[in-house]
N, C-alpha and C. Protein backbone atom coordinates (compact mmCIF):
# COMPACT_ATOMS: atom_id res chain seq x y z
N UNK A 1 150.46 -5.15 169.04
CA UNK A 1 150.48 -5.55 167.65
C UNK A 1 151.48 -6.69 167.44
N UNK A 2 152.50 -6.90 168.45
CA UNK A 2 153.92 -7.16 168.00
C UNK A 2 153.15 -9.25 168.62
N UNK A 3 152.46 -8.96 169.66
CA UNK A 3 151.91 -10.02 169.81
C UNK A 3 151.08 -10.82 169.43
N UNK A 4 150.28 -9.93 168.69
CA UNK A 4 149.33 -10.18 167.84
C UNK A 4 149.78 -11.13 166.17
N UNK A 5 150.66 -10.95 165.83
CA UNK A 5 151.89 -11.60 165.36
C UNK A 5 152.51 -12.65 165.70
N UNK A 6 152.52 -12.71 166.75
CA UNK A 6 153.54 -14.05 167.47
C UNK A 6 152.39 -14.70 167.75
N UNK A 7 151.36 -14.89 167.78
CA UNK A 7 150.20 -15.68 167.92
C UNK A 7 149.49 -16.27 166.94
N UNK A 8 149.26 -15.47 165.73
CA UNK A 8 149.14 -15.35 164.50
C UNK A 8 150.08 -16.36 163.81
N UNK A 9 151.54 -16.43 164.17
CA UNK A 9 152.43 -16.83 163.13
C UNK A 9 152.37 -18.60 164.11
N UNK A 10 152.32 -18.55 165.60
CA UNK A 10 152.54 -20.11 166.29
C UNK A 10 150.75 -20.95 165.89
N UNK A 11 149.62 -19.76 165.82
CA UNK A 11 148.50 -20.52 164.71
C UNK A 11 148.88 -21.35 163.64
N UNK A 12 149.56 -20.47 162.93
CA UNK A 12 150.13 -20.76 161.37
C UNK A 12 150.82 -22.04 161.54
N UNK A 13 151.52 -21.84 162.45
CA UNK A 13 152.86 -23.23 162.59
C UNK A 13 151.89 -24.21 163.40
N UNK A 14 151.09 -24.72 163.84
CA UNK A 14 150.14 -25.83 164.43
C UNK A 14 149.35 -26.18 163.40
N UNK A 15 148.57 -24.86 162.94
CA UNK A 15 147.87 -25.37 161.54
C UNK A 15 148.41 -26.35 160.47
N UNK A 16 149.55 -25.82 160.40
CA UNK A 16 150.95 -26.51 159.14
C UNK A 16 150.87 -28.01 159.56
N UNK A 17 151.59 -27.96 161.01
CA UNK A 17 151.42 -29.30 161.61
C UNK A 17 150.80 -30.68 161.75
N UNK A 18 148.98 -29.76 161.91
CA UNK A 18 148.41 -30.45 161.70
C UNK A 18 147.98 -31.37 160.21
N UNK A 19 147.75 -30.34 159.17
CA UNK A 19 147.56 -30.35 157.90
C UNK A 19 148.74 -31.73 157.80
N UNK A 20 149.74 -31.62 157.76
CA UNK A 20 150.54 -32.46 157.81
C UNK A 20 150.33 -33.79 158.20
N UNK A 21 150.42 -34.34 159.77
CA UNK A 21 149.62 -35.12 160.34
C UNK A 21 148.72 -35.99 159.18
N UNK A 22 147.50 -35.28 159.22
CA UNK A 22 146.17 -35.36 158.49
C UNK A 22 146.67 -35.77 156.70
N UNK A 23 147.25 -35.19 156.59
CA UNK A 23 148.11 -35.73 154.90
C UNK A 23 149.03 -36.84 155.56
N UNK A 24 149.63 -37.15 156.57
CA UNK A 24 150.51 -38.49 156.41
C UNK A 24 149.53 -39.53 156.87
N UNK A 25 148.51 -39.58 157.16
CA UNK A 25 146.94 -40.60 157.44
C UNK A 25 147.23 -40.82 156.07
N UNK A 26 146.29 -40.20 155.20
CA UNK A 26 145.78 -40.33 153.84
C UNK A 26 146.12 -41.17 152.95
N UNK A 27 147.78 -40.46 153.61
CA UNK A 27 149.04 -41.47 152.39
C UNK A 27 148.93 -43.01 152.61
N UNK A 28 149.29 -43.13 153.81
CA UNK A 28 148.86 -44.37 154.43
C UNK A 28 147.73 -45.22 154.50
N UNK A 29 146.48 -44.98 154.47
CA UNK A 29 145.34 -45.46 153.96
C UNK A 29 145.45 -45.42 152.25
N UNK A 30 145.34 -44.44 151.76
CA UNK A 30 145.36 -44.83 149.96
C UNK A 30 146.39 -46.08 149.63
N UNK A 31 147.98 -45.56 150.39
CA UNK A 31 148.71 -47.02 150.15
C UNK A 31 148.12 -48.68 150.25
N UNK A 32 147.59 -48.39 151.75
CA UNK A 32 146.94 -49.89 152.06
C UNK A 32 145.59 -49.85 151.00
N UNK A 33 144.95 -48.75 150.92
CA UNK A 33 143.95 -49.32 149.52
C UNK A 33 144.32 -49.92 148.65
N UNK A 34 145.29 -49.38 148.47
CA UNK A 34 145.88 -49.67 146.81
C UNK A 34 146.85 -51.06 146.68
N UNK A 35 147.76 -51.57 148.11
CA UNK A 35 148.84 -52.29 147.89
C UNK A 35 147.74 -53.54 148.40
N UNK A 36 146.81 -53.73 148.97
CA UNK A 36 146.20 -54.45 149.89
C UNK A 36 145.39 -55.59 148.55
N UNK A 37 145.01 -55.07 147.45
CA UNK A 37 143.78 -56.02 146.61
C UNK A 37 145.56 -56.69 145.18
N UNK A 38 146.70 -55.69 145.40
CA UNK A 38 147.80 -56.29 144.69
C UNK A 38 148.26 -57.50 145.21
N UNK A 39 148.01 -57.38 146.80
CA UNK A 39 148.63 -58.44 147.77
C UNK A 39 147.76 -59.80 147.33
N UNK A 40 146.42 -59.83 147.26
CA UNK A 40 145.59 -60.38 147.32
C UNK A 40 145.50 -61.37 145.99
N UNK A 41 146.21 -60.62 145.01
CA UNK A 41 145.92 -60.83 143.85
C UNK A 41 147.41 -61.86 143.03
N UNK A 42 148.30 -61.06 143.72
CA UNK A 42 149.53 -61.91 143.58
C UNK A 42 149.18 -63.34 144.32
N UNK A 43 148.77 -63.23 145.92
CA UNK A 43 148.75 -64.07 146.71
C UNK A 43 147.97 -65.55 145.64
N UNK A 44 146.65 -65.04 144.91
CA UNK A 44 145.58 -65.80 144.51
C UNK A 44 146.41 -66.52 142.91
N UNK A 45 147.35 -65.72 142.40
CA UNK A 45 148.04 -65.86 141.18
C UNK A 45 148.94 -67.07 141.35
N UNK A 46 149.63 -66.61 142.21
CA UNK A 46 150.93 -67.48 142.85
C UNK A 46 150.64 -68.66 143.52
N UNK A 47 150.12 -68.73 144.42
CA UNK A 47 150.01 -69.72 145.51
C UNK A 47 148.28 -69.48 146.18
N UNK A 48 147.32 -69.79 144.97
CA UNK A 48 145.74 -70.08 146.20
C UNK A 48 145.53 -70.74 147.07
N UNK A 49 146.58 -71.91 147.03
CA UNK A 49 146.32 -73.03 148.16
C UNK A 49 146.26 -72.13 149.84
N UNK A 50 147.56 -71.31 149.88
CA UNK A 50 147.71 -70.89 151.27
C UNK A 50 147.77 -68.98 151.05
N UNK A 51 146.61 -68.96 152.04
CA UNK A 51 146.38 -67.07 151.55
C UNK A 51 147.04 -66.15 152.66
N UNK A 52 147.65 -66.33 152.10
CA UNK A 52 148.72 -65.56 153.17
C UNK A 52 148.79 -64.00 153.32
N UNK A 53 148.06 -63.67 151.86
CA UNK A 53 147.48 -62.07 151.88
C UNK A 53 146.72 -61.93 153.65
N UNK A 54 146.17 -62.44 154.01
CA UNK A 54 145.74 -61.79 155.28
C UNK A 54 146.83 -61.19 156.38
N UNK A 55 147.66 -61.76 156.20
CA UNK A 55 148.91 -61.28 157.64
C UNK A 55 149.40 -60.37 157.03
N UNK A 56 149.52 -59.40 156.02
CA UNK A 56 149.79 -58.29 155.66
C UNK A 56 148.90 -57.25 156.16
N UNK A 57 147.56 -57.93 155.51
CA UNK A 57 146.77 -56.82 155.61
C UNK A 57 146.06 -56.64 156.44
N UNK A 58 145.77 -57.62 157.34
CA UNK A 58 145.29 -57.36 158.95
C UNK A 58 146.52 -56.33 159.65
N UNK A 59 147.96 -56.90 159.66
CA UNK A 59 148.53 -55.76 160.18
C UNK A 59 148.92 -54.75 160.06
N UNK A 60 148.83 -54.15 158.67
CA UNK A 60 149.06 -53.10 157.99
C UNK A 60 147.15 -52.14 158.18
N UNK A 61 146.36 -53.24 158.59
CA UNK A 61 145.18 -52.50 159.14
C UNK A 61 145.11 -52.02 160.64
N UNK A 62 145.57 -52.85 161.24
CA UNK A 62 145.92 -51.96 162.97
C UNK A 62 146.79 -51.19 163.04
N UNK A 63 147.32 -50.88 162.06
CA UNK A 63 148.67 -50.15 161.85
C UNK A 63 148.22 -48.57 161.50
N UNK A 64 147.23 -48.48 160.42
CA UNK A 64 146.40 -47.79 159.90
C UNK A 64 145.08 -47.55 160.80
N UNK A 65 144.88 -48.20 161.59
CA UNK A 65 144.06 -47.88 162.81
C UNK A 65 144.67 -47.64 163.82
N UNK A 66 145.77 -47.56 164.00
CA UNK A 66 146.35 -46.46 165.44
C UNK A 66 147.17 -45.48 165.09
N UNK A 67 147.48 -45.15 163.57
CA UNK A 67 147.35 -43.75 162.90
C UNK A 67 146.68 -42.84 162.87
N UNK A 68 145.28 -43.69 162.33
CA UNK A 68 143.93 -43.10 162.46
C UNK A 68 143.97 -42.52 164.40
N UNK A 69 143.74 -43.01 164.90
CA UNK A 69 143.47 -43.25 166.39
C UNK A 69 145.20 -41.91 166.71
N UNK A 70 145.71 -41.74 166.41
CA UNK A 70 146.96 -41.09 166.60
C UNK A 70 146.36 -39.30 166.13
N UNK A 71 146.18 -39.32 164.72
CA UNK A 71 145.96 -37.84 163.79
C UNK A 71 143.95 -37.78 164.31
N UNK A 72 143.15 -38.53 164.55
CA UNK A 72 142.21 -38.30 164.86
C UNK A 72 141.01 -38.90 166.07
N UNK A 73 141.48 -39.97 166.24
CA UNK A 73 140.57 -40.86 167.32
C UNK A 73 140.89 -40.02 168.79
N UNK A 74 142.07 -39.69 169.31
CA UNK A 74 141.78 -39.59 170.75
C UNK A 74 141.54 -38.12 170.95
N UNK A 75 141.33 -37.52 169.37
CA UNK A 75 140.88 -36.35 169.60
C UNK A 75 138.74 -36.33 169.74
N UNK A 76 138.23 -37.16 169.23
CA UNK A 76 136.92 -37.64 169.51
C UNK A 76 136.53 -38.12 171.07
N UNK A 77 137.84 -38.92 171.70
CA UNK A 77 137.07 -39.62 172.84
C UNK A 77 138.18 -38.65 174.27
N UNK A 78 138.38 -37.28 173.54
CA UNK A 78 138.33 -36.66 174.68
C UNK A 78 140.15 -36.12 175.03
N UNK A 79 140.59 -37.00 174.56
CA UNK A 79 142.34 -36.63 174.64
C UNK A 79 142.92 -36.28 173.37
N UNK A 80 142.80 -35.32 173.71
CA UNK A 80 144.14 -34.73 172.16
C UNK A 80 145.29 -34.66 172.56
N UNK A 81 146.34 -33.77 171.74
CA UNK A 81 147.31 -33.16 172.61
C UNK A 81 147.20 -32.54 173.47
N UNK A 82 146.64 -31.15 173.54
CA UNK A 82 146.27 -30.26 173.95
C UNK A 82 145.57 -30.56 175.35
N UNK A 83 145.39 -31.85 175.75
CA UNK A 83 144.10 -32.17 177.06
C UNK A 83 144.95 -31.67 178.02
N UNK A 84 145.66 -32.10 178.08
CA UNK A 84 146.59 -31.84 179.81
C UNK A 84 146.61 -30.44 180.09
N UNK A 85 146.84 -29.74 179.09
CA UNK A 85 147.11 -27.65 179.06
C UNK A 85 145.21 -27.79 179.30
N UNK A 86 144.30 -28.11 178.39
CA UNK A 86 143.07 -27.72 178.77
C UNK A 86 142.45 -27.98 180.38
N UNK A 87 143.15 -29.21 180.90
CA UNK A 87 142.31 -29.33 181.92
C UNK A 87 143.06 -29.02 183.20
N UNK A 88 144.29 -28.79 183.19
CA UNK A 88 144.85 -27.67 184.02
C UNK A 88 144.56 -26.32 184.20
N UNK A 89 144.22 -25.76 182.81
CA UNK A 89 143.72 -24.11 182.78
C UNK A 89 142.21 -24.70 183.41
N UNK A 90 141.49 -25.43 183.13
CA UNK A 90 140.17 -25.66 183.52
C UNK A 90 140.51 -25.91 185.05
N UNK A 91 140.97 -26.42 185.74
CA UNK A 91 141.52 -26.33 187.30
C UNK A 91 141.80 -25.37 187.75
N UNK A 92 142.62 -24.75 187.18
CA UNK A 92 143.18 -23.05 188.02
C UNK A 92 141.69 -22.43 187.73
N UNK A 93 141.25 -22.30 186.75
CA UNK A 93 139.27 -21.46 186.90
C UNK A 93 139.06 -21.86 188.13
N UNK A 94 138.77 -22.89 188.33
CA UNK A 94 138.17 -23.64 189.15
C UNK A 94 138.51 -23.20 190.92
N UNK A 95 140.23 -23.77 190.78
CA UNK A 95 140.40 -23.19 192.09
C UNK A 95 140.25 -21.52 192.61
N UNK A 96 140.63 -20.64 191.25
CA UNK A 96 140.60 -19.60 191.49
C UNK A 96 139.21 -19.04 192.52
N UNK A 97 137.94 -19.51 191.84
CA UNK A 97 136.77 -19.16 192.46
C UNK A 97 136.71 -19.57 193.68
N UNK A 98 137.50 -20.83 194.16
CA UNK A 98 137.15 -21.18 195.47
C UNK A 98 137.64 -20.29 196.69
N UNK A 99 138.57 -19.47 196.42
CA UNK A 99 139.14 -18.72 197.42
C UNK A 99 138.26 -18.02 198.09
């Protein structure tokens, strides 16, 4: 029972984690939604001749794409955290049978 608990509660604490993670994306994308068409707009107000809004927001977009790529991408193409523990336990299966 007592383990059943301690498994239960380190769920709880990864879950938290993640949730977390996944909420500091969000923040970060809504920001660049939101600060990205202000940039644009000052930029066009102030000075149209030279648009300088792009070097913000191109890099504040790869920035926001290896966030993305951080809380969710290398969990799609195969590496999460978790890969190295999965494909070690998937090895010991493995060798185990060969004996």
């Amino acid at each position: 029972m007592e383990n059943n608990n301690f498994l239960q509660e380190q769920a709880y604490i990864k879950a938290k984690k993640r949730v977390k993670e996944v909420k500091g994306f969000y923040i970060q994308f809504f920001l660049y939604c939101v600060t990205t068409p202000l940039l644009i707009a000052i930029n066009l107000m102030f000075s149209p001749g030279f648009h300088w809004f792009w070097f913000p927001t191109i890099g504040w977009a790869i920035a926001v794409f290896f966030h993305w790529m951080a809380v969710f991408g290398f969990n799609k193409i195969g590496f999460s955290k978790d890969w190295e523990e999965k494909k070690i336990k998937e090895l010991m299966e493995e060798y185990k049978y060969d004996k």
